[in-house]
Protein backbone atom coordinates (compact mmCIF):
# COMPACT_ATOMS: atom_id res chain seq x y z
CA UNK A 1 16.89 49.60 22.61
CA UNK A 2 17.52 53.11 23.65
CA UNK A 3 20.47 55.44 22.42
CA UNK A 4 23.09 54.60 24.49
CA UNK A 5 23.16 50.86 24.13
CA UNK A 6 22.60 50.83 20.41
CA UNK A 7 25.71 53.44 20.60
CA UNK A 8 27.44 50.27 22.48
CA UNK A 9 26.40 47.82 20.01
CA UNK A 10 27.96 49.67 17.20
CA UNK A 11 31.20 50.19 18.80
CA UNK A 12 31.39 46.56 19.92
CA UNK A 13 30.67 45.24 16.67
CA UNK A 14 32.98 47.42 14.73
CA UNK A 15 35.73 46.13 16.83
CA UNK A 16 34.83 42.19 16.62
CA UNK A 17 34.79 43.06 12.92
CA UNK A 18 38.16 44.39 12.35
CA UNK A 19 39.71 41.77 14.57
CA UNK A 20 37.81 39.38 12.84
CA UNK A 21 38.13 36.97 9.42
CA UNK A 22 36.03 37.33 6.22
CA UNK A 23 33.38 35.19 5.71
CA UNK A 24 34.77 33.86 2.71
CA UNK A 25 37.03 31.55 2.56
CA UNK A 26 37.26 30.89 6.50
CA UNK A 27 33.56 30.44 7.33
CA UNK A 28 32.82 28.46 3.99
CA UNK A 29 35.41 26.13 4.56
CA UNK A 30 34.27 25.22 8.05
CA UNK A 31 29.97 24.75 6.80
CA UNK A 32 31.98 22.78 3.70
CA UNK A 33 33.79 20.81 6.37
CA UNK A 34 30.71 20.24 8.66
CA UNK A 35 28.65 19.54 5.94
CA UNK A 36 30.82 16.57 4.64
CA UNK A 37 31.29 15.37 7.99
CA UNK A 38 27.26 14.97 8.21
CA UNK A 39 27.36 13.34 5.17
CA UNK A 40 29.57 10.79 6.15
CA UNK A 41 27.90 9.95 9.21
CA UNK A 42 24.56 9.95 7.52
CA UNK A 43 26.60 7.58 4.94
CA UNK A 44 27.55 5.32 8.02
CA UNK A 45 24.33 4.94 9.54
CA UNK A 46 22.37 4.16 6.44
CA UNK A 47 25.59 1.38 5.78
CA UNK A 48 25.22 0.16 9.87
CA UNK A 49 21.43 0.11 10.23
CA UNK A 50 20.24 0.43 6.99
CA UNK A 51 16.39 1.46 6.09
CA UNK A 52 13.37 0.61 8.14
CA UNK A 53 11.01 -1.05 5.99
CA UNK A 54 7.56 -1.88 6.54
CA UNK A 55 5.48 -4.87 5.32
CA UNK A 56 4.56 -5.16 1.40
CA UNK A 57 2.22 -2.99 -0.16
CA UNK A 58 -1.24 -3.69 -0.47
CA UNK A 59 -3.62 -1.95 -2.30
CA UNK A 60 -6.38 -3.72 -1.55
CA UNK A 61 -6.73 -2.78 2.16
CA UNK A 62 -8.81 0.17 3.54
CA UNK A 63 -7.50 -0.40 6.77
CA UNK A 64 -4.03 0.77 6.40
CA UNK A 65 -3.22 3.72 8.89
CA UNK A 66 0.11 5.16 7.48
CA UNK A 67 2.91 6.99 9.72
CA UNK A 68 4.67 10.15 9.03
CA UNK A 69 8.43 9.89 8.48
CA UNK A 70 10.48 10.56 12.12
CA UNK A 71 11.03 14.03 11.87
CA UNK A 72 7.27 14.63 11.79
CA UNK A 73 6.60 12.10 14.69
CA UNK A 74 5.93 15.38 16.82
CA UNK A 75 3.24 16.48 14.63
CA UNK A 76 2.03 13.42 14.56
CA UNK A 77 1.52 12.59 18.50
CA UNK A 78 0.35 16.26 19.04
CA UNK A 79 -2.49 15.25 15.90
CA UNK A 80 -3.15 11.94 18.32
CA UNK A 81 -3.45 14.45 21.27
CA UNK A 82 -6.52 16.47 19.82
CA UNK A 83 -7.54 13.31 17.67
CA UNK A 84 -10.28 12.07 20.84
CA UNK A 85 -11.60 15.87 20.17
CA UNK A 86 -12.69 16.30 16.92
CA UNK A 87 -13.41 20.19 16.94
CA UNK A 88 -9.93 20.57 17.80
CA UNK A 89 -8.51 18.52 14.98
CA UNK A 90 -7.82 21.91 12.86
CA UNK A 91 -6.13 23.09 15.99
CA UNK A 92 -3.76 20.15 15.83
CA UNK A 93 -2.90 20.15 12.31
CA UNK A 94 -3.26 23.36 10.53
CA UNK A 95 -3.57 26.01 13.98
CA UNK A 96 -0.63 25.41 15.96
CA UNK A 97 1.71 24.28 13.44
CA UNK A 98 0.85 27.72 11.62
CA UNK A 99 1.14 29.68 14.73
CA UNK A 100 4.61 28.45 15.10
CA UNK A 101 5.92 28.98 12.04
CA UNK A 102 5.00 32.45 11.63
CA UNK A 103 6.47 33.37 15.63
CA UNK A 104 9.80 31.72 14.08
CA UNK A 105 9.44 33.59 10.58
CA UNK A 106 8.56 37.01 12.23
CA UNK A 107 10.91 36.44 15.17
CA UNK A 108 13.02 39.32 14.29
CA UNK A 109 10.34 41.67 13.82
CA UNK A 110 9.16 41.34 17.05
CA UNK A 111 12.70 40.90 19.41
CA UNK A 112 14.86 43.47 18.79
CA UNK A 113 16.99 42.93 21.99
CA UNK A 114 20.66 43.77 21.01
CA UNK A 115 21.30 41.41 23.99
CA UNK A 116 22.93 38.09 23.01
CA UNK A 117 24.15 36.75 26.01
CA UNK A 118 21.78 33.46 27.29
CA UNK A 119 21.86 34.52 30.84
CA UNK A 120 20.69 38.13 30.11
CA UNK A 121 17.59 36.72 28.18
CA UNK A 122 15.37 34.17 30.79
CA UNK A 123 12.33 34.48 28.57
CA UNK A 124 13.97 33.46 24.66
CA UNK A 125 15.85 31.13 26.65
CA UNK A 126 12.93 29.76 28.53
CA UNK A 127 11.16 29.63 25.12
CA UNK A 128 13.67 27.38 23.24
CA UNK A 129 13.66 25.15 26.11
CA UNK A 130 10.19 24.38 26.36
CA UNK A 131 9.74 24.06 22.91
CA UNK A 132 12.75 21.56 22.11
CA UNK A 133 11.70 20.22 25.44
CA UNK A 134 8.00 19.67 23.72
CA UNK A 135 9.07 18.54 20.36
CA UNK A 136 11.77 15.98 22.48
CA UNK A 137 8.50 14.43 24.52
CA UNK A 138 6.03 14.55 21.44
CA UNK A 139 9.03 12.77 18.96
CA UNK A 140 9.88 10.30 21.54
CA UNK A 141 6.22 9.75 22.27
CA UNK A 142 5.24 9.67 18.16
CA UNK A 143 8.41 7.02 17.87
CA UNK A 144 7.36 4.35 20.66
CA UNK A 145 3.47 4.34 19.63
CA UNK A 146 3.23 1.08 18.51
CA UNK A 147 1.72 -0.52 14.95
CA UNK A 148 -1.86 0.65 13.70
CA UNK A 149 -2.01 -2.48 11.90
CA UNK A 150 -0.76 -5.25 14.23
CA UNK A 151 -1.02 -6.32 17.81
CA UNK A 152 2.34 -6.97 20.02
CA UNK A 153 1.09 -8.69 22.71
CA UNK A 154 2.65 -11.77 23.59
CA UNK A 155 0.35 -15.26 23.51
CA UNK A 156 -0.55 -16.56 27.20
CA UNK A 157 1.31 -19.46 27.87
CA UNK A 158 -1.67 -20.93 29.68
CA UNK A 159 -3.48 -21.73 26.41
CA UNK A 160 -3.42 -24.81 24.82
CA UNK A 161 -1.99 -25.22 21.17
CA UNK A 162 -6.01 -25.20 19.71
CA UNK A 163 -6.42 -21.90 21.49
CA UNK A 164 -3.00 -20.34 21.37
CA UNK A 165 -3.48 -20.67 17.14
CA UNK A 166 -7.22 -19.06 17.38
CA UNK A 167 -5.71 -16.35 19.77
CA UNK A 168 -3.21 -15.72 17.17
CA UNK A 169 -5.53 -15.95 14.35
CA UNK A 170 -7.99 -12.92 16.58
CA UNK A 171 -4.46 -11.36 16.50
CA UNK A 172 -4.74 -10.95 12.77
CA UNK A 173 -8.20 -10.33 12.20
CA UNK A 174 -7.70 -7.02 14.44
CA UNK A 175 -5.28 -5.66 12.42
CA UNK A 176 -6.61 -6.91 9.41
CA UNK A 177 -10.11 -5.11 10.26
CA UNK A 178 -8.84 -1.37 11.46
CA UNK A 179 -9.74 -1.90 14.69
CA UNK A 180 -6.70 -0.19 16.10
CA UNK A 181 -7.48 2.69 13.85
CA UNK A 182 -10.14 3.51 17.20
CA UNK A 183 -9.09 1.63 20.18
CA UNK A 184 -6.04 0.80 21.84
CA UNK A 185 -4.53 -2.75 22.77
CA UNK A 186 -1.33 -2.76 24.86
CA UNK A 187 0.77 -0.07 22.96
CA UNK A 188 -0.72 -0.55 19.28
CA UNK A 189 -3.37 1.52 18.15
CA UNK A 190 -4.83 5.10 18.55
CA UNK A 191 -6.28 6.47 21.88
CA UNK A 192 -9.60 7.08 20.60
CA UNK A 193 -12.62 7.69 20.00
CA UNK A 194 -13.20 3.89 20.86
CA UNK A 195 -12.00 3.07 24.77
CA UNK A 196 -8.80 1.16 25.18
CA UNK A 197 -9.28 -2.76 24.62
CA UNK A 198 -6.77 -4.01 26.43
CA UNK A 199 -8.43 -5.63 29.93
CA UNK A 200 -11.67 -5.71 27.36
CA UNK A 201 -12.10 -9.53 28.48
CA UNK A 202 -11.90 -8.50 32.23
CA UNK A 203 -14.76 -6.46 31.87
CA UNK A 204 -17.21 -8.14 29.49
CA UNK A 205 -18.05 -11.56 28.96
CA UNK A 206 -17.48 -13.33 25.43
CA UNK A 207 -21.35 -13.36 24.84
CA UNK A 208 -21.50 -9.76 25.18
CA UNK A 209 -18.45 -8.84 23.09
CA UNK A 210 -20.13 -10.71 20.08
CA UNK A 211 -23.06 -9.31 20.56
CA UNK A 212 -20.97 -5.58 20.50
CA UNK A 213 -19.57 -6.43 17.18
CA UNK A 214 -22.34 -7.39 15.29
CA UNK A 215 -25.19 -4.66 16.58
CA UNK A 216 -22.00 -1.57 17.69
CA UNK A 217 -23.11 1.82 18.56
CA UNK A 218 -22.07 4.44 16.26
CA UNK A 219 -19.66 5.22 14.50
CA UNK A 220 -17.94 1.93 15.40
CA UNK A 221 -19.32 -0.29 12.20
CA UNK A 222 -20.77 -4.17 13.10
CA UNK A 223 -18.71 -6.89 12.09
CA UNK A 224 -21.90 -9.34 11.10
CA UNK A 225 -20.27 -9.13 7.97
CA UNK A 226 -17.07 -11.05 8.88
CA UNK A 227 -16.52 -14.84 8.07
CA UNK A 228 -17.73 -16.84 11.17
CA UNK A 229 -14.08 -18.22 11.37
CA UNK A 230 -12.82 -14.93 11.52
CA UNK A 231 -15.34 -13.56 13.87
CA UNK A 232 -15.00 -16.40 15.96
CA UNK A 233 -11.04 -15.95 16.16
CA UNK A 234 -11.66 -12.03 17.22
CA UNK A 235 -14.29 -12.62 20.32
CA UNK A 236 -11.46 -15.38 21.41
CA UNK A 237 -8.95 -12.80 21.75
CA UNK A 238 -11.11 -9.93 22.88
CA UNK A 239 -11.92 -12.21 25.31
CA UNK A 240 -8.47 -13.32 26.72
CA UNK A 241 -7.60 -9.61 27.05
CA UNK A 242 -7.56 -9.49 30.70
């Protein structure tokens, strides 16, 4: 800002000030206003729609994969971004996050534009839009992943009853065993490190899917373990993904 247009500045602003209102009580009675009319629609919503609440509590899983609360969905999908990259996993959660945080904090150390008009500034203005833009996509993205602990697809209706209750039961043991917490079936799970399962059965035979989950490469653990019942239940599903 040179001379002559902080000169302009001053002069402008000394006028909007004397034709203007003090702050107090005109500008506190219109936050105290707005505020209350938040709280009322925050009132009404909870009242209408009510909490979302997830299943029971139980503390003797380990395969529980918890989810941020929605205003952190952003920083959540952008942690799912880097999450097939585990070098950049810092990035994702302490790196970027930091980086913006101290542009916003330092923001008016570093524009000192007098200049307020959104026309006559294409690259704040450019800015903000990207980055509401971003947070928008990554929110909305973060929102419609679906359950780490559950499948959603529906059961073929080409099964019989004897199958369509085993398919079910495979259903189960997959969330019940933290598969998701590696692959991806349909829209539940994470996108990585494991490949998507979802046309799994398309690809390898149920012989070879058993064989998978009892002698795994690494880091994906073997499922020899697991009751024959169960085990039996999870090939049968793998093995009608298709």
């Amino acid at each position: 800002m040179n001379q002559a247009e902080k000169e302009e500045y001053l002069r402008e602003y000394s006028i909007a000030k004397s034709q203007g209102k003090p702050f107090f009580p005109y500008a506190v009675a219109k936050d105290s206003a707005m505020a209350c009319v938040v709280m009322l629609v925050i009132i009404a919503l909870s009242i209408v729609l009510g909490a979302e609440l997830g299943p029971k509590v139980d503390a003797t899983t380990t395969t529980y994969v918890p989810r941020p609360e929605w205003y952190f969905f952003f920083l959540f999908e952008l942690l799912r971004v880097f999450k097939a990259h585990s070098l950049l996993t810092p990035v994702a959660t302490i790196g970027i996050p930091t980086l913006c945080m101290v542009l916003l904090l330092t923001l008016p150390f570093y524009d000192r534009s007098a200049e307020r008009r959104p026309e006559r500034r294409p690259i704040a203005m450019t800015a903000m839009i990207l980055t509401i833009a971003a947070m928008a996509y990554l929110t909305y993205s973060g929102a419609h992943t679906g359950s780490p602990n559950s499948v959603d697809l529906p059961t073929p209706t080409n099964l019989t009853a004897q199958e369509a209750a085993i398919y079910n039961q495979g259903k189960l043991v997959v969330g019940e065993s933290g598969c998701l917490a590696c692959h991806k079936i349909g829209d539940n799970g994470n996108d990585g490190p494991g490949p998507p399962l979802t046309n799994i059965g398309a690809r390898l035979p149920a012989q070879a899917i058993e064989r998978t989950l009892q002698n795994p490469t690494a880091p994906m653990p073997s499922f020899a373990n697991l009751p024959p019942q169960k085990l039996n239940a999870l090939v049968s599903f793998l093995s009608q993904l298709k």
